[in-house]
Protein backbone atom coordinates (compact mmCIF):
# COMPACT_ATOMS: atom_id res chain seq x y z
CA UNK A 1 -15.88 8.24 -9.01
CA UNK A 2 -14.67 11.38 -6.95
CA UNK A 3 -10.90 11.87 -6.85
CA UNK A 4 -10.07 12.42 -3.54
CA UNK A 5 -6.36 13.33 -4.54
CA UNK A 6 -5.59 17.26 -4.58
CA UNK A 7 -3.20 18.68 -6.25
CA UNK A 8 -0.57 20.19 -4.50
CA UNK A 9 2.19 22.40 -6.12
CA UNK A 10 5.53 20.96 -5.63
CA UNK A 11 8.77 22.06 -5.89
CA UNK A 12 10.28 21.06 -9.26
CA UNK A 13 13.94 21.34 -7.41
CA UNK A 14 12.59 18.48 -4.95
CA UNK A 15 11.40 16.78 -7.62
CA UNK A 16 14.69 17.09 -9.32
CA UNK A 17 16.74 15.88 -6.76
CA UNK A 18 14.14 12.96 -5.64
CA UNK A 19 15.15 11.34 -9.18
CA UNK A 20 18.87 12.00 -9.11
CA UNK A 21 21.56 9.45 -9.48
CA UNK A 22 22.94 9.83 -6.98
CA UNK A 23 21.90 8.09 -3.61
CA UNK A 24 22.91 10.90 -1.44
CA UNK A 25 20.62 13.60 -2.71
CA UNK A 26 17.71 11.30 -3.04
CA UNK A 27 17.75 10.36 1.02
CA UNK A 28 18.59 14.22 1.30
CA UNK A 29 15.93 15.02 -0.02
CA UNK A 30 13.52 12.29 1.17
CA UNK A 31 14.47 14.14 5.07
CA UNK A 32 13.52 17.41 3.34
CA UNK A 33 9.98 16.03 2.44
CA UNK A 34 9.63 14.20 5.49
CA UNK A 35 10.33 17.22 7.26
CA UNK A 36 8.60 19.21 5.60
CA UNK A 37 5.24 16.98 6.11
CA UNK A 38 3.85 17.44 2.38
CA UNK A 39 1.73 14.46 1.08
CA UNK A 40 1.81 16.03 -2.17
CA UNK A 41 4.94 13.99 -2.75
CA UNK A 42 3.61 10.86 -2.19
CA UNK A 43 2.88 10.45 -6.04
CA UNK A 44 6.02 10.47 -6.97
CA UNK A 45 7.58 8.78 -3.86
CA UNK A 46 5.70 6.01 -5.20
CA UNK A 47 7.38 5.72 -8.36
CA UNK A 48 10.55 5.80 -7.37
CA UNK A 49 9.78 3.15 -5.14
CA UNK A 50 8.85 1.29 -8.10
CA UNK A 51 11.33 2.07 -10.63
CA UNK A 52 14.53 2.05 -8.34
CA UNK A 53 16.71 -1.22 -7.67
CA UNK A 54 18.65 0.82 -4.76
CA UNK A 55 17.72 -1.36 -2.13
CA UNK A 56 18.77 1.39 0.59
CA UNK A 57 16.10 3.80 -0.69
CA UNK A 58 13.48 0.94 -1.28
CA UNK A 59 13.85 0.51 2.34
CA UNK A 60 13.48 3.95 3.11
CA UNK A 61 10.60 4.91 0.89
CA UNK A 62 9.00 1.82 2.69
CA UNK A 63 10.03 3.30 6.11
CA UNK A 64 8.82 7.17 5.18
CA UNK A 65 5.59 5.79 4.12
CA UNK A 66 4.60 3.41 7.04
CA UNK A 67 5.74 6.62 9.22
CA UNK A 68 3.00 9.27 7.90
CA UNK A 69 0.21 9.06 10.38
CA UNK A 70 -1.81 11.33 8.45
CA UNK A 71 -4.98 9.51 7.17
CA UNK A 72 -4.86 12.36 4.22
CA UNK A 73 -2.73 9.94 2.67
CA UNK A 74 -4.54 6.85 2.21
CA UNK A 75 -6.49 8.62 -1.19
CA UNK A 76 -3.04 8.68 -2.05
CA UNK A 77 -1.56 5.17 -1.40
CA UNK A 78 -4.96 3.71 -2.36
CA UNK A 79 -4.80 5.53 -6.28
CA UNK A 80 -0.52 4.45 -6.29
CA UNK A 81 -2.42 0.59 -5.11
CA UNK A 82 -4.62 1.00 -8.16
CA UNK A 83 -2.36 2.26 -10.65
CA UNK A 84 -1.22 -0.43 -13.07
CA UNK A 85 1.99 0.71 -14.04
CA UNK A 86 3.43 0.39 -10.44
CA UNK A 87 2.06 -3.08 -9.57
CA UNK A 88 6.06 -4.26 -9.01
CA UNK A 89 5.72 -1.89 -6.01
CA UNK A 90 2.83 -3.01 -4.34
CA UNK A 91 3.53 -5.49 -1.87
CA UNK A 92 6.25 -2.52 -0.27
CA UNK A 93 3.12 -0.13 -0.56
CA UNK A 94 1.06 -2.52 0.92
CA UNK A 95 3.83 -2.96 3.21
CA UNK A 96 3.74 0.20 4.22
CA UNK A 97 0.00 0.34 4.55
CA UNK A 98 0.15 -1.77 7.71
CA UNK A 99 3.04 -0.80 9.49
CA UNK A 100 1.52 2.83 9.46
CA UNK A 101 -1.30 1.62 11.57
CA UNK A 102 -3.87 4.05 9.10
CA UNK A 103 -7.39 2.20 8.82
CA UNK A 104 -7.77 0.84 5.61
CA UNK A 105 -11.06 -0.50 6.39
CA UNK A 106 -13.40 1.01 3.80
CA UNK A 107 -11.21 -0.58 1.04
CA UNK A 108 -10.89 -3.70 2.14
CA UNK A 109 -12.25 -4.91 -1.20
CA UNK A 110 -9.36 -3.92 -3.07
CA UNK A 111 -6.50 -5.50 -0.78
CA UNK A 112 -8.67 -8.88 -1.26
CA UNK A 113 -8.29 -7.83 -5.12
CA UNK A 114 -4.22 -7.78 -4.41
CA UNK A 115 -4.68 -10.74 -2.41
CA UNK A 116 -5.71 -12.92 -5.22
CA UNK A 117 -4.03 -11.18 -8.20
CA UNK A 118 -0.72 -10.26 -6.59
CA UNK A 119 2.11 -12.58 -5.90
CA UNK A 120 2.92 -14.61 -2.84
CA UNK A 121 4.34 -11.26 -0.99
CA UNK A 122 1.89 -9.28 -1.87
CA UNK A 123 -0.93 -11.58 -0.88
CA UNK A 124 1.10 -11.97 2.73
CA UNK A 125 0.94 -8.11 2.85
CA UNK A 126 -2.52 -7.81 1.92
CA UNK A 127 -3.30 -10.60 4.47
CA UNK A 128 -1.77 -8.25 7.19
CA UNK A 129 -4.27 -5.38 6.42
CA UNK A 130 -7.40 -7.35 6.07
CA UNK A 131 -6.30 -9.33 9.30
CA UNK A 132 -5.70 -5.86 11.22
CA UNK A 133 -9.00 -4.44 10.08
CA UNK A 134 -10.77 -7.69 10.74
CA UNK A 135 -9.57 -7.70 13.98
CA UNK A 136 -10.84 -3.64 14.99
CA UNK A 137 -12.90 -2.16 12.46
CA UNK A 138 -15.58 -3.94 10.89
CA UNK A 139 -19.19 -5.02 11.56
CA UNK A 140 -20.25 -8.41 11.12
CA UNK A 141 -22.12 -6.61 7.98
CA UNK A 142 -18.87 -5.76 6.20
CA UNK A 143 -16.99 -8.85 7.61
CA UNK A 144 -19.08 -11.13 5.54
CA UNK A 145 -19.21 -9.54 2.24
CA UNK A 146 -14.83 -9.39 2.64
CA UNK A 147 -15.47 -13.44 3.36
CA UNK A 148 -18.12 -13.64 -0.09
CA UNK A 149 -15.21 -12.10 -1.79
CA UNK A 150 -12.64 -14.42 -0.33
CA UNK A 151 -14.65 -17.75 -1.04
CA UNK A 152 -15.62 -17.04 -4.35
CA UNK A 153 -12.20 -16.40 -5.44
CA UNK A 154 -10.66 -18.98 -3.10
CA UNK A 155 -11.50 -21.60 -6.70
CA UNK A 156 -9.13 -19.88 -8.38
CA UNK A 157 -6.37 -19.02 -6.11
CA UNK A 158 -2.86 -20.95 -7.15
CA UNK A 159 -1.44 -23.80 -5.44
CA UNK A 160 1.29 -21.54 -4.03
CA UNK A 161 -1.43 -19.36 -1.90
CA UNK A 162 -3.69 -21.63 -1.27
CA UNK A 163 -2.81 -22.28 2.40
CA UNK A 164 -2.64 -18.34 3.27
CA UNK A 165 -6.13 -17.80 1.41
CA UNK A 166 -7.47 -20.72 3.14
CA UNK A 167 -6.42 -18.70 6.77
CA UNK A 168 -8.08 -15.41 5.40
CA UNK A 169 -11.10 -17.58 5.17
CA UNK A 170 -10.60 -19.10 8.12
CA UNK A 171 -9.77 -15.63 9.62
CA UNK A 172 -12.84 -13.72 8.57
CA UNK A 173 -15.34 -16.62 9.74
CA UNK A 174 -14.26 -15.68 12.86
């Protein structure tokens, strides 16, 4: 598999600052790489939307994310989506995933994955993405191999999500 990720050199005093202490410098800096438009950053925005309790910057990580319009970025939200050791994060990246209106389409697969494996908020944010490209992008092709996916995993889904992943179904016969 091709990584579509570059690397981009970033600026170790951004970097720095991103992961200080103090709350100040992080949003300070957060404006500085949103104004500065580099996706390179979006790596390491998405651990410290995973390892910080600050729910002020949660909110804005989720916020700065959902705002890049830049499709350039879904390699990069997709491999964060993947990446086990920020699976606490994922329904915010998820979150984010919708409310920045980028198509999502082609991995549709994998947000069923989160669906089913993720927890109750994750599975309503996955819902949101599958229902958005459901609704736009897809051909009746793709449509039903997202619905194979969904029914043969709908036997193990818990009690908890059962009602959502019976509305995906219901969603994608559509």
């Amino acid at each position: 598999m091709e990584n579509k990720t570059k690397k981009v050199k970033l600026d170790p005093i951004i970097i720095r600052d991103l992961w200080s202490e103090e709350e100040k410098i992080v949003l300070k800096t957060l404006r500085k790489i949103r104004g500065a438009g580099n996706i390179g950053y979006i790596p390491e925005l998405l651990k410290l939307l995973h390892k910080t309790a600050n729910e002020l910057l949660r909110k804005e990580l989720v916020l700065f994310i959902a705002d890049i319009r830049d499709p350039r970025v879904i390699p990069f939200i997709l491999a964060g989506l993947k990446d086990p050791g920020l699976k606490d994060a994922r329904g915010s990246i998820i979150s984010a995933c919708w409310q920045s209106g980028l198509d999502y389409s082609q991995d549709l697969g994998l947000f069923v994955k989160l669906f089913f494996e993720g927890d109750y908020v994750t599975a309503l944010e996955a819902f949101t993405v599958i229902e958005e490209a459901a609704a736009v992008d897809l051909s009746p092709e793709e449509l039903k191999k997202v619905l194979v996916e969904v029914q043969k995993r709908l036997k193990k889904v818990d009690e908890e999500k059962k009602p959502l992943a019976l509305e995906l179904e219901r969603l994608l016969h559509e």
